[in-house]
C-alpha atoms as a PDB file:
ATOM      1  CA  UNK A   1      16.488  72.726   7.838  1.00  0.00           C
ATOM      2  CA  UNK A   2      15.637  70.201   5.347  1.00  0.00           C
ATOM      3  CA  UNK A   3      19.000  68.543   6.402  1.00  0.00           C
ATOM      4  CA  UNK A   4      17.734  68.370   9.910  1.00  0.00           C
ATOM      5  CA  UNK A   5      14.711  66.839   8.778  1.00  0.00           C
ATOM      6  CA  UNK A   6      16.366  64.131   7.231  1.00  0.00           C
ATOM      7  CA  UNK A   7      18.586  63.110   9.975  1.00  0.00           C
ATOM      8  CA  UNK A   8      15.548  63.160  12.389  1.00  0.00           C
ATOM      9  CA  UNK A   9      13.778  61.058  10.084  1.00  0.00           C
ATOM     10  CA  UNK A  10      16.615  58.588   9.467  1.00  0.00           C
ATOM     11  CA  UNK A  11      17.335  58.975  13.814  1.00  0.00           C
ATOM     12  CA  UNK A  12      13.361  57.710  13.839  1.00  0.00           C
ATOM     13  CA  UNK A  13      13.488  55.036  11.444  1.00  0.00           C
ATOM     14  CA  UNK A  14      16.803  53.648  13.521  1.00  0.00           C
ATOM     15  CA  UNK A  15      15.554  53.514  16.699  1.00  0.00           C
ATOM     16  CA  UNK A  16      11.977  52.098  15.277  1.00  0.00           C
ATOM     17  CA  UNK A  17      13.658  49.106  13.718  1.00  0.00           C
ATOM     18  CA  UNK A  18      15.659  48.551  17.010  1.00  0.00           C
ATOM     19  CA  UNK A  19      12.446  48.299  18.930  1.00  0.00           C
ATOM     20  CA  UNK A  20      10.475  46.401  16.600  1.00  0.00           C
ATOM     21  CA  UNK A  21      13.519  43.956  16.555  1.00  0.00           C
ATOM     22  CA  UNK A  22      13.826  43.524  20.387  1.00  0.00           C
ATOM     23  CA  UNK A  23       9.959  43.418  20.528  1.00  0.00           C
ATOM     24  CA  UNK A  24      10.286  40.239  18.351  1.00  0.00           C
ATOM     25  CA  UNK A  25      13.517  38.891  19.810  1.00  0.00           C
ATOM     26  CA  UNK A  26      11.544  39.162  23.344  1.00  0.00           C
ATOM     27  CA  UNK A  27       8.491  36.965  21.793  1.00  0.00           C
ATOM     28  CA  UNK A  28      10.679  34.807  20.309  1.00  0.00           C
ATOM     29  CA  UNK A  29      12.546  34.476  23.390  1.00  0.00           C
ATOM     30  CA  UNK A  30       9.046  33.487  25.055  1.00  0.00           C
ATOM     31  CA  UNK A  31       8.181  30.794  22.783  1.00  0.00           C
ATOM     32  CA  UNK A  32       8.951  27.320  25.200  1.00  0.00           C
ATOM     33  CA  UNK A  33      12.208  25.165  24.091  1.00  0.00           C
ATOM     34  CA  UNK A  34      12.026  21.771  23.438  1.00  0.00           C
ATOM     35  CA  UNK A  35      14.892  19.078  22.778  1.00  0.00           C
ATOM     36  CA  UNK A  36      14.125  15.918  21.133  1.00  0.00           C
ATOM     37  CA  UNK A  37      17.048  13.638  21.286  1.00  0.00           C
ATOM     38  CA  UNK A  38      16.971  10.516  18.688  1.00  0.00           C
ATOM     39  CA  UNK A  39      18.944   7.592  18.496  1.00  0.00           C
ATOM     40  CA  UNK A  40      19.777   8.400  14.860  1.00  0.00           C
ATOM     41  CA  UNK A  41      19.402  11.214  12.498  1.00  0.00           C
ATOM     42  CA  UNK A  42      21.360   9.458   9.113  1.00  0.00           C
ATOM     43  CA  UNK A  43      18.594   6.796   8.329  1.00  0.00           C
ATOM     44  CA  UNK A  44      15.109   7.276   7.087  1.00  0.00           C
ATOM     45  CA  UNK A  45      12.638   6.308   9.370  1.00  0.00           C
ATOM     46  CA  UNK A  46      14.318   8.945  11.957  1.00  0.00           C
ATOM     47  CA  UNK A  47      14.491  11.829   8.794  1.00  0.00           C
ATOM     48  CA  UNK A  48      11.105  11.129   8.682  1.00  0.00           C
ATOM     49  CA  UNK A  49      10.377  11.634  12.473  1.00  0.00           C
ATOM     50  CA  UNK A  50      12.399  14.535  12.518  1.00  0.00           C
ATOM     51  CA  UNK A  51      10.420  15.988   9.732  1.00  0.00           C
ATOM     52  CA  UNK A  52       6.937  15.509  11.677  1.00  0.00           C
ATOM     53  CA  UNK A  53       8.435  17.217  15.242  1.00  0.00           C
ATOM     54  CA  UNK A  54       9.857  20.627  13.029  1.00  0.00           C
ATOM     55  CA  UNK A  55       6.257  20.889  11.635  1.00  0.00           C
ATOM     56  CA  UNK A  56       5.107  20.391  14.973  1.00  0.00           C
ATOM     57  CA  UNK A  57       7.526  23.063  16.522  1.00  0.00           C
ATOM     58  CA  UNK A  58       6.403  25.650  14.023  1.00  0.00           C
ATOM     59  CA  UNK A  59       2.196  24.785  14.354  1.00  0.00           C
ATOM     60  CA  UNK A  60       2.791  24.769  18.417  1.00  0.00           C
ATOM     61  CA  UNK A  61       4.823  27.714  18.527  1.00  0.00           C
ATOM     62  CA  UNK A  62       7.695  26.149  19.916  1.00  0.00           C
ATOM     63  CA  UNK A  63      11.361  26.748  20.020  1.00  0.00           C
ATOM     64  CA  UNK A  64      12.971  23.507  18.642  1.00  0.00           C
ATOM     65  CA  UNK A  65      16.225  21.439  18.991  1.00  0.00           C
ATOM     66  CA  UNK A  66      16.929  18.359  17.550  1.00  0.00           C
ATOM     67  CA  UNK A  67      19.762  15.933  18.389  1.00  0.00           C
ATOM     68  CA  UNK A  68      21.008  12.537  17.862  1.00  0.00           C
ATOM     69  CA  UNK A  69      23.009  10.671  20.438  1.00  0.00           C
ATOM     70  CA  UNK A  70      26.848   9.923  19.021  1.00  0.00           C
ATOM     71  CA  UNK A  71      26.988   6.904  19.245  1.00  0.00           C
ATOM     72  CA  UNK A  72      24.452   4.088  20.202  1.00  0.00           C
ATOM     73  CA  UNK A  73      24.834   3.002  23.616  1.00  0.00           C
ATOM     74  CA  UNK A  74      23.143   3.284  26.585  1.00  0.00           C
ATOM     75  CA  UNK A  75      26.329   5.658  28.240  1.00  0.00           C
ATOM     76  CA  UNK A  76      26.075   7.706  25.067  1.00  0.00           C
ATOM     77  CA  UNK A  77      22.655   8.056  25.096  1.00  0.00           C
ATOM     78  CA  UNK A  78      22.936   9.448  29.158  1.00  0.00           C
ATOM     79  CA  UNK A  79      25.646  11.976  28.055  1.00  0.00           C
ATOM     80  CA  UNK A  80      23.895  13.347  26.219  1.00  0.00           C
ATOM     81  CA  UNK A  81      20.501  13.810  27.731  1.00  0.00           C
ATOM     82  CA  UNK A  82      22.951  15.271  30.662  1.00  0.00           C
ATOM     83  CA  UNK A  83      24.168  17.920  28.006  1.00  0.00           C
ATOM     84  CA  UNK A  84      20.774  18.669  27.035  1.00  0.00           C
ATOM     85  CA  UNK A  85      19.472  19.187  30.261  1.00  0.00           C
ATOM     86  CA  UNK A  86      22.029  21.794  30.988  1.00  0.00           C
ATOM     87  CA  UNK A  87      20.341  24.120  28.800  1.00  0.00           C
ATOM     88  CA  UNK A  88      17.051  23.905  30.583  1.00  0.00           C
ATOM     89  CA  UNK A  89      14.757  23.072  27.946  1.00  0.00           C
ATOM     90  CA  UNK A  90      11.185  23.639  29.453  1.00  0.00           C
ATOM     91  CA  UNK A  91      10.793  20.174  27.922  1.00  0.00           C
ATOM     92  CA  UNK A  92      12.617  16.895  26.656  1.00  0.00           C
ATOM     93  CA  UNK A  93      11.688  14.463  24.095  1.00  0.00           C
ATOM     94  CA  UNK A  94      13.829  11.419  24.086  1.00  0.00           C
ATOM     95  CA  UNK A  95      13.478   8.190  21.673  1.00  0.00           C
ATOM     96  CA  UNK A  96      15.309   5.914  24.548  1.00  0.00           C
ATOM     97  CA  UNK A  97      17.456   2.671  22.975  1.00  0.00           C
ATOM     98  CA  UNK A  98      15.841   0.672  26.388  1.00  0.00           C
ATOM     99  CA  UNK A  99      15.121   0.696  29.843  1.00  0.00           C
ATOM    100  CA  UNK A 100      18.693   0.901  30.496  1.00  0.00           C
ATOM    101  CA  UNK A 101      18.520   4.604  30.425  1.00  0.00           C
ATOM    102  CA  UNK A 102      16.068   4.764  33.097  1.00  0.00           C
ATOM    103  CA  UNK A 103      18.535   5.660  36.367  1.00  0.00           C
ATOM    104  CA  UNK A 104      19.919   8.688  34.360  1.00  0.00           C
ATOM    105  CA  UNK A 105      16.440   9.980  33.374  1.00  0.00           C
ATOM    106  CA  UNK A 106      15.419   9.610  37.136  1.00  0.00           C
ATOM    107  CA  UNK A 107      19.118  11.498  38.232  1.00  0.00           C
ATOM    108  CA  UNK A 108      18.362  13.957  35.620  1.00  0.00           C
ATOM    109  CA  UNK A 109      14.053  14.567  36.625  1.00  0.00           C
ATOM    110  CA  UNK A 110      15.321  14.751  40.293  1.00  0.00           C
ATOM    111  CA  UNK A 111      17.551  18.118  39.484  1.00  0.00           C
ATOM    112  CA  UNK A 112      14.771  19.434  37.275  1.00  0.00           C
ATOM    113  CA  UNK A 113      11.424  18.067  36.881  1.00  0.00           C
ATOM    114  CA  UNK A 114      10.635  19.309  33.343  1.00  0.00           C
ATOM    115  CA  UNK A 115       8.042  17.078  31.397  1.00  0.00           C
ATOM    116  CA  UNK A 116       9.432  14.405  29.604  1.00  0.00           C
ATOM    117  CA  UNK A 117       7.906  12.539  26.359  1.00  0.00           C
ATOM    118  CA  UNK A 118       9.149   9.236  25.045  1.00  0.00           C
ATOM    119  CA  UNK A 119       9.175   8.570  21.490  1.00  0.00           C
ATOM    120  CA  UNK A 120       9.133   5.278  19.119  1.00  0.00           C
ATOM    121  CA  UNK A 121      10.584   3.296  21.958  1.00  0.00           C
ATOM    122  CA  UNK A 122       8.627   2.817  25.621  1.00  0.00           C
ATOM    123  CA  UNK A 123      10.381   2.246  28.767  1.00  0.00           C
ATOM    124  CA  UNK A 124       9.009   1.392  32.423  1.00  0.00           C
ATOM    125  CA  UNK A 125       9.304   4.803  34.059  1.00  0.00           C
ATOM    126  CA  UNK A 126       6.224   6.546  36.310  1.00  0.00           C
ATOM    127  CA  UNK A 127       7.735  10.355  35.645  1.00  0.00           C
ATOM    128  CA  UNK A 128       7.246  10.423  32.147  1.00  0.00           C
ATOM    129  CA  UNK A 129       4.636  12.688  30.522  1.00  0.00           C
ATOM    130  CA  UNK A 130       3.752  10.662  27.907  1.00  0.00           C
ATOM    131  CA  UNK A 131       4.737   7.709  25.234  1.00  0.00           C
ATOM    132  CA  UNK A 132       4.027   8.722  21.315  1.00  0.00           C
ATOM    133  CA  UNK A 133       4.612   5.604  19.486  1.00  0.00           C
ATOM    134  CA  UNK A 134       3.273   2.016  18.097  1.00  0.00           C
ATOM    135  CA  UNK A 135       1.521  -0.763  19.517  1.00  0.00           C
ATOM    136  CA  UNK A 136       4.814  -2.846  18.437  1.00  0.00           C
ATOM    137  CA  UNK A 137       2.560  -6.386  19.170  1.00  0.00           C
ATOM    138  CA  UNK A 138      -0.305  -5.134  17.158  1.00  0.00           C
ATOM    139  CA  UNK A 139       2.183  -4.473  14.356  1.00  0.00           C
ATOM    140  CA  UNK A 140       3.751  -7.868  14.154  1.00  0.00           C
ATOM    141  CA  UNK A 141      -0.042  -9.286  14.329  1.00  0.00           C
ATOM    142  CA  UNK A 142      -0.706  -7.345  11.213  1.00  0.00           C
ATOM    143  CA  UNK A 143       2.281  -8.189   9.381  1.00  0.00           C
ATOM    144  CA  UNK A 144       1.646 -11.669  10.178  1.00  0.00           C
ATOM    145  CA  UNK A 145      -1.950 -11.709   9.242  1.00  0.00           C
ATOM    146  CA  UNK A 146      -0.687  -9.830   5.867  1.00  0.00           C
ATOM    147  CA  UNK A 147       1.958 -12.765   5.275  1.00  0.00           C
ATOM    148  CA  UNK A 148      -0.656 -15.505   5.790  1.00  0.00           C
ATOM    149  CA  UNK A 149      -3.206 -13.737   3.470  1.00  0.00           C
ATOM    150  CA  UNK A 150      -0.706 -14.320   0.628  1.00  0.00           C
ATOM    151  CA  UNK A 151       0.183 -17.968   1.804  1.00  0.00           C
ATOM    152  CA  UNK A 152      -1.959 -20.878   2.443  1.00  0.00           C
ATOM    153  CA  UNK A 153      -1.951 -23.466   5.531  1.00  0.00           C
ATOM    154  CA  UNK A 154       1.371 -25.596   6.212  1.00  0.00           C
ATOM    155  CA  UNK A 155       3.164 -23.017   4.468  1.00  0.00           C
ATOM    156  CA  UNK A 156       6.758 -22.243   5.962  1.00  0.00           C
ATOM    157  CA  UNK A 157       8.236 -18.528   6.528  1.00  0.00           C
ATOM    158  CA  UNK A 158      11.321 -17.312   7.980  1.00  0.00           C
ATOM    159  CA  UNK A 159      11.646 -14.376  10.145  1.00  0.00           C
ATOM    160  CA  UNK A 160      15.137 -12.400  10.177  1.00  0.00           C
ATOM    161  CA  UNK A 161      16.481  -9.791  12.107  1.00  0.00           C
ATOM    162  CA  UNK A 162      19.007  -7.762  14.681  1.00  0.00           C
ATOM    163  CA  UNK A 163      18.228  -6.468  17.665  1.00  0.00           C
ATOM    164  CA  UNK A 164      16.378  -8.872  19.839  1.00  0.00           C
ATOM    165  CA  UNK A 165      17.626  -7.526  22.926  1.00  0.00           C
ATOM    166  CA  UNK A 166      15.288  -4.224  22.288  1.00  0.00           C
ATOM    167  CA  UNK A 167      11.433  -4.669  23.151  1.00  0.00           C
ATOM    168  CA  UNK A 168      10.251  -3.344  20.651  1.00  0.00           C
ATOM    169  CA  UNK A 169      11.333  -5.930  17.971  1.00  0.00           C
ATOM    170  CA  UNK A 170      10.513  -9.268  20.817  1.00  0.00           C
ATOM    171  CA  UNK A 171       7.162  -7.627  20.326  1.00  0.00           C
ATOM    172  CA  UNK A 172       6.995  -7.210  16.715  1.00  0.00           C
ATOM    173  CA  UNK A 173       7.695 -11.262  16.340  1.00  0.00           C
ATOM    174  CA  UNK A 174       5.643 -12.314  19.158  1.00  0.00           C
ATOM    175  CA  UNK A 175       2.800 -10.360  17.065  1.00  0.00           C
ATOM    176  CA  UNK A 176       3.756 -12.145  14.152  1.00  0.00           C
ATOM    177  CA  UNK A 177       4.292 -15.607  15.390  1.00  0.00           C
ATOM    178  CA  UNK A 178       0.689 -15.586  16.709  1.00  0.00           C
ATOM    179  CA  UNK A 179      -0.707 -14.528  13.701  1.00  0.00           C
ATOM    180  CA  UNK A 180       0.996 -17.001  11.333  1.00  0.00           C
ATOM    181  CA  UNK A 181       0.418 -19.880  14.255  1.00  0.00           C
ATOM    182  CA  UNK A 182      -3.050 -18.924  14.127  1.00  0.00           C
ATOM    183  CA  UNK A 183      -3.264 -19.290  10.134  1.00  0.00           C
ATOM    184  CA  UNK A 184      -1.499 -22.153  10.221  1.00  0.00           C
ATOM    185  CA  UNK A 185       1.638 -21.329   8.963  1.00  0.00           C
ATOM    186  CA  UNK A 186       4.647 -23.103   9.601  1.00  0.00           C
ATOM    187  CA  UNK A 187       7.853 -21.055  10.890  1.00  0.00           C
ATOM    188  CA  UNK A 188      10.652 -22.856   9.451  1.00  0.00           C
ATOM    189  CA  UNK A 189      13.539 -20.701  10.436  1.00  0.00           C
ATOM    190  CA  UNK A 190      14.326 -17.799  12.437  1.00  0.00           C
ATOM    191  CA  UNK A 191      17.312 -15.711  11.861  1.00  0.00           C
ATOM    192  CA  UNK A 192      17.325 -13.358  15.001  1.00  0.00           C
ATOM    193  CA  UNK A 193      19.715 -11.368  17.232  1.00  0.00           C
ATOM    194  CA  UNK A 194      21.963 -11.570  14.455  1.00  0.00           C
ATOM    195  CA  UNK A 195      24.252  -8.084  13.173  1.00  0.00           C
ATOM    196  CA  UNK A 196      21.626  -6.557  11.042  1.00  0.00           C
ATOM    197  CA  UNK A 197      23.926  -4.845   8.226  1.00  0.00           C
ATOM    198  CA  UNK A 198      23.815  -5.390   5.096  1.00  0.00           C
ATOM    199  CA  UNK A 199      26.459  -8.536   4.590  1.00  0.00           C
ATOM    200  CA  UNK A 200      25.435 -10.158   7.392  1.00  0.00           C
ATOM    201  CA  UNK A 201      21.569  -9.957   6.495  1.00  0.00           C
ATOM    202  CA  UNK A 202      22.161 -11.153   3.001  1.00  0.00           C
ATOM    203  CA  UNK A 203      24.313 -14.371   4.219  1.00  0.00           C
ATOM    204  CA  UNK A 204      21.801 -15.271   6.987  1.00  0.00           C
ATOM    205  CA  UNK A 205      18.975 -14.885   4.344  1.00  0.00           C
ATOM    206  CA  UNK A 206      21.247 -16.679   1.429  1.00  0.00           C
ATOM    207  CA  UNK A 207      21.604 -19.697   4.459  1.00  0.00           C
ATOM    208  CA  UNK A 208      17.940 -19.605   5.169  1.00  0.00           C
ATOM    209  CA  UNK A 209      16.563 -19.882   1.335  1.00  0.00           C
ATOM    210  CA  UNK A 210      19.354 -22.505   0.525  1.00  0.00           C
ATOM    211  CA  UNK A 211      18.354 -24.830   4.058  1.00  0.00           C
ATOM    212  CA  UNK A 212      14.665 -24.195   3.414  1.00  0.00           C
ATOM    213  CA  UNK A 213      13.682 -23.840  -0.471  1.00  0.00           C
ATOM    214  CA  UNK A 214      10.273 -24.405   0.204  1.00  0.00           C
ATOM    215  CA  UNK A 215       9.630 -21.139   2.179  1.00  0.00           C
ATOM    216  CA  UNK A 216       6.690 -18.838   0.714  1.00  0.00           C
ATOM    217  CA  UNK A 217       7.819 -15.595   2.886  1.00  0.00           C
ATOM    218  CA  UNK A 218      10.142 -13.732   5.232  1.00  0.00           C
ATOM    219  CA  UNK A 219       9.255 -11.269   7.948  1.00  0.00           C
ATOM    220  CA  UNK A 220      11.699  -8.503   8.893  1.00  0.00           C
ATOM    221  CA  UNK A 221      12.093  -6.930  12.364  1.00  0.00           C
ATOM    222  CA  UNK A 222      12.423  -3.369  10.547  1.00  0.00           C
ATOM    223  CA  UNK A 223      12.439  -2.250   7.302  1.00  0.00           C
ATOM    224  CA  UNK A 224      16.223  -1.849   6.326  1.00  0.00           C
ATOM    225  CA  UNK A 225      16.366  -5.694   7.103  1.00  0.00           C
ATOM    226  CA  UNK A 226      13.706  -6.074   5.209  1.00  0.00           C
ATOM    227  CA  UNK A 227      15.538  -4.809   1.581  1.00  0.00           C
ATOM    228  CA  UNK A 228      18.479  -5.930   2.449  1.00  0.00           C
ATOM    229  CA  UNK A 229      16.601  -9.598   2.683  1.00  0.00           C
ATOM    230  CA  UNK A 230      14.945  -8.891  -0.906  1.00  0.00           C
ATOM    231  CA  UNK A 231      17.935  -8.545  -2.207  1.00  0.00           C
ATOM    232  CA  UNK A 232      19.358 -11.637  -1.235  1.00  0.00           C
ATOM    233  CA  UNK A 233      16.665 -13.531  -2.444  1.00  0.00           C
ATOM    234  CA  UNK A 234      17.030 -11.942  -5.825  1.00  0.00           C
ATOM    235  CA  UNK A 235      20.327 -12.665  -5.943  1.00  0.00           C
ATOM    236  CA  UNK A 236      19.239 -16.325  -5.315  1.00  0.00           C
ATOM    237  CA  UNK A 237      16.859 -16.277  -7.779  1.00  0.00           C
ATOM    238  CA  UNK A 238      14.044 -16.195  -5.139  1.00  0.00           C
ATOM    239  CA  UNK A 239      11.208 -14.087  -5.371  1.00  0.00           C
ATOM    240  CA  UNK A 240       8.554 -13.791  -1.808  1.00  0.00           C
ATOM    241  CA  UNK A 241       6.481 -11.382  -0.111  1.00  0.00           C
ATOM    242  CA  UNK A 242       8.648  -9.714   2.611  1.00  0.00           C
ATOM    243  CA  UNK A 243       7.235  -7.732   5.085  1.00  0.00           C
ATOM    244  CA  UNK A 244       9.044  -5.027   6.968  1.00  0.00           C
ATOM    245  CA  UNK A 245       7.677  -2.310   9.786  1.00  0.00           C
ATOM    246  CA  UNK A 246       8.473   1.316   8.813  1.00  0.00           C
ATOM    247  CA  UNK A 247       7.351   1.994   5.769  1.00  0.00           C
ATOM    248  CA  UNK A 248      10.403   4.025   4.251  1.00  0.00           C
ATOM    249  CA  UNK A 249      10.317   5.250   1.011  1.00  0.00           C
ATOM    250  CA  UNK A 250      12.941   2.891  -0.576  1.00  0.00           C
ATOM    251  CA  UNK A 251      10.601  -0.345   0.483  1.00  0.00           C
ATOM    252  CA  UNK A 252       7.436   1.374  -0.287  1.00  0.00           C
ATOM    253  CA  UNK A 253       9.737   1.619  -3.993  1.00  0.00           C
ATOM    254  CA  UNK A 254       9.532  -2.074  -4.494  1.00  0.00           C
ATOM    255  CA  UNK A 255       5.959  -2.229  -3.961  1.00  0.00           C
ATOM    256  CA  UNK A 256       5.554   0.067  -6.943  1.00  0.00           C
ATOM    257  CA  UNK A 257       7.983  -1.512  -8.461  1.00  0.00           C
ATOM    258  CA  UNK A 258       6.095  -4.919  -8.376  1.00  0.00           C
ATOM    259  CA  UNK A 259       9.280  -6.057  -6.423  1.00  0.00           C
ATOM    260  CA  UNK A 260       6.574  -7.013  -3.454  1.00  0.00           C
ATOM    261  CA  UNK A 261       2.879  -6.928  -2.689  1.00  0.00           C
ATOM    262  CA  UNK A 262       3.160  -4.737   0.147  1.00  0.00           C
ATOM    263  CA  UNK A 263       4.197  -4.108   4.001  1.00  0.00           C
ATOM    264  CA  UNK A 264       3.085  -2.987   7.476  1.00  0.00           C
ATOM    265  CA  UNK A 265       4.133   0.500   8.448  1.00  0.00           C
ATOM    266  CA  UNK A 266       4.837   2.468  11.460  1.00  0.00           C
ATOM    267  CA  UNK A 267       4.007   6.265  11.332  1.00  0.00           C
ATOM    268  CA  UNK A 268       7.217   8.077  12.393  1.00  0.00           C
ATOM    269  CA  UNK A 269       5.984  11.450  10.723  1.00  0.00           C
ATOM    270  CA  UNK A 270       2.694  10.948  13.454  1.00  0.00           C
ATOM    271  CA  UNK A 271       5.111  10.173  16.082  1.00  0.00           C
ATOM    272  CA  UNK A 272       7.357  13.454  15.423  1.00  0.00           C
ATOM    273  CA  UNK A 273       4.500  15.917  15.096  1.00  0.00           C
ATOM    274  CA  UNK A 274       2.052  13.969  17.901  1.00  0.00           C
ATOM    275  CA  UNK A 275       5.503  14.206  20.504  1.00  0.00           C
ATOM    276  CA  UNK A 276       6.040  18.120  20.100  1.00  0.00           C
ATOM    277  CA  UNK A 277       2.169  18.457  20.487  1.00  0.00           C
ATOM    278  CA  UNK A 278       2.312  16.184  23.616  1.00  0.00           C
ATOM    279  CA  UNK A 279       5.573  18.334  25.154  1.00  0.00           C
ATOM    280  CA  UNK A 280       3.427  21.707  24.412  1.00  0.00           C
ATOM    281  CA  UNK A 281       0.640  20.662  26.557  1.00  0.00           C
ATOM    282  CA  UNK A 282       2.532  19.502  29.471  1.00  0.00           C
ATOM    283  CA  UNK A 283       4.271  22.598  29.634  1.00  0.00           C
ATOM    284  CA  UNK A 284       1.280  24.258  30.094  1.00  0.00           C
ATOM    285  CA  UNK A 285      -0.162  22.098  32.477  1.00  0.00           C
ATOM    286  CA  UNK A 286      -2.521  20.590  30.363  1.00  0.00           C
ATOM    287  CA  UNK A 287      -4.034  16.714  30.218  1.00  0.00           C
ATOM    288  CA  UNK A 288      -1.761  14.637  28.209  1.00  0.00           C
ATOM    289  CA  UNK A 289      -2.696  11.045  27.215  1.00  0.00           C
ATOM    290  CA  UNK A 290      -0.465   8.284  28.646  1.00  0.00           C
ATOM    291  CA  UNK A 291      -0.438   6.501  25.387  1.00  0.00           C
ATOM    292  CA  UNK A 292      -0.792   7.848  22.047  1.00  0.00           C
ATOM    293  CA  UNK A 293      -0.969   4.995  19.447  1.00  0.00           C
ATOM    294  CA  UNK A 294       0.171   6.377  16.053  1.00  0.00           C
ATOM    295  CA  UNK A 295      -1.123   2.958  14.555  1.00  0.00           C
ATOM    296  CA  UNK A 296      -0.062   1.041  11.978  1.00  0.00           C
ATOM    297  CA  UNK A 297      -1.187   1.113   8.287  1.00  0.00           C
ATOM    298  CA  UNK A 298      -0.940  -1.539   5.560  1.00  0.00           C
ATOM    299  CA  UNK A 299       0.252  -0.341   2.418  1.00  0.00           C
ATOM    300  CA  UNK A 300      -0.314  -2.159  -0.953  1.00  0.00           C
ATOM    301  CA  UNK A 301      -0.196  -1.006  -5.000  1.00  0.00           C
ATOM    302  CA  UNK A 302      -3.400   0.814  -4.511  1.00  0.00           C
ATOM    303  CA  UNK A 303      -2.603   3.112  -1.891  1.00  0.00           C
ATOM    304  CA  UNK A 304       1.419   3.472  -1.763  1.00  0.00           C
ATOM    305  CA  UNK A 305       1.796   6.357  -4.571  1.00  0.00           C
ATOM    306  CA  UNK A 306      -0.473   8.641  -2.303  1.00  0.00           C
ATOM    307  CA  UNK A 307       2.164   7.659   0.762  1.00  0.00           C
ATOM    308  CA  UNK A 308       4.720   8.018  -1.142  1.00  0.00           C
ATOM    309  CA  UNK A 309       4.042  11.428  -2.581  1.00  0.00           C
ATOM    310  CA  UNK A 310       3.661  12.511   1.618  1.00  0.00           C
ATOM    311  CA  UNK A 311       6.542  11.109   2.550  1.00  0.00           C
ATOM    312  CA  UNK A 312       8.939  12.809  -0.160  1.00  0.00           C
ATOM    313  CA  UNK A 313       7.223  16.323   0.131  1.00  0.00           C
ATOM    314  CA  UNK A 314       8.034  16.357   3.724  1.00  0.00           C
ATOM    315  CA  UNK A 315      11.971  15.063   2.960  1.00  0.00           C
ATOM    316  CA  UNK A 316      12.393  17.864   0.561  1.00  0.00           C
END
């Protein structure tokens, strides 16, 4: 009898845990699923970004993928939102490289109209849900207003960079060149649209410093250009404020370092999080704002401990 008992029991407990497990395998089959698709996932600033959405797709509730195009290019970039879309996500997040992309999103929307949020990068289209991202023009202003607070009048600068073809860097300088022309800062050289690795960053910057001595400052299209640039200088003996955009961990390094007074910086983390939260209310239905500026913060000694200390807790 007691025998009996026991199998009954352990014939109750079985069946209980199968329930309970299907129960939550049905809920967590009801949660929504959202791609994102980046451009990158092995540098930084996109780490970062990455981070912010996976907080965001645990606070919203919200079954996450993450992926970053193979290889960047405009035809890579449309295989694989054609890949994603196969899996009908009830919504996509996509950082798009430009407007080139805009005839497969619009092939792709036509099939299935899910909502669609852009991220980091805007591009002309009227079906998106949304753009999470900077005010790329306000950012060069304030990196150019930063630069000139260091310098004084008839001072020269040098602005270096890859990239030009992309808005979002045209707008960074155009911020910056006001800014500087409005202080009265001279631009003395500007190493754009060039291959913005690491070799080819240090030799334009090594050809800028040794045609210009007299220049008081550089300003970077994006952060990685931005150390890479430092470094040249120090290897020429050379030491200016540089100003990048991002606001990764290794720059915001030198400025506790000493190595530079500080930088303008985007806030990819803001963007992540802000772009799930965006996606979650258009499934629903809900208002979404057309723009959502993440803004752009300057960071100096005094405050760039406390950003680092976020930024690494949320890499961990």
């Amino acid at each position: 009898m007691l025998k009996n008992r026991k199998i009954i029991f352990l014939l109750f407990a079985m069946i209980s845990f199968m329930i309970i497990g299907s129960i939550s395998q049905s809920r967590a089959d009801e949660k929504p699923k959202v791609t994102m698709v980046l451009k990158d996932l092995d540098t930084q600033y996109w780490q970062i970004l990455k981070a912010g959405a996976e907080k965001g797709f645990k606070d919203f509730g919200i079954q996450g993928k993450i992926v970053a195009t193979k290889a960047e290019s405009y035809y890579e970039q449309g295989r694989s939102l054609e890949e994603e879309y196969e899996s009908n996500p009830d919504a996509l997040i996509l950082a798009p490289y430009d407007s080139t992309i805009v005839p497969v999103l619009e092939q792709l929307h036509e099939k299935n109209e899910i909502p669609v949020v852009l991220v980091d990068q805007n591009v002309a289209w009227d079906s998106k849900a949304a753009f999470i991202g900077t005010d790329n023009r306000e950012l060069g202003q304030k990196a150019g207003s930063l630069l000139a607070s260091e310098l004084q009048p008839g001072n020269k600068v040098a602005f270096i960079g890859g990239g030009m073809e992309t808005p979002v860097f045209k707008e960074r300088i155009s911020g910056a060149r006001s800014s500087l022309e409005d202080a009265g800062i001279i631009i003395a050289a500007e190493s754009l649209g060039i291959y913005d690795d690491e070799k080819t960053v240090k030799k334009e910057m090594t050809k800028v410093v040794t045609k210009h001595p007299d220049i008081k400052g550089v300003i970077a299209t994006h952060d990685l250009v931005a150390i890479q640039a430092i470094e040249a200088l120090e290897e020429n003996g050379v030491s200016i404020p540089v100003i990048g955009a991002d606001g990764i961990t290794d720059m915001l390094e030198l400025i506790e370092e000493g190595k530079i007074s500080g930088t303008v910086a985007q806030n990819p983390f803001d963007m992540g999080y802000l772009s799930v939260e965006m996606a979650a209310k258009a499934i629903k239905g809900e208002t979404v704002e057309e723009f959502v500026d993440t803004g752009v913060d300057i960071i100096i000694k005094e405050n760039v401990r406390q950003r680092l200390d976020f930024l690494n807790k949320r890499l961990k």
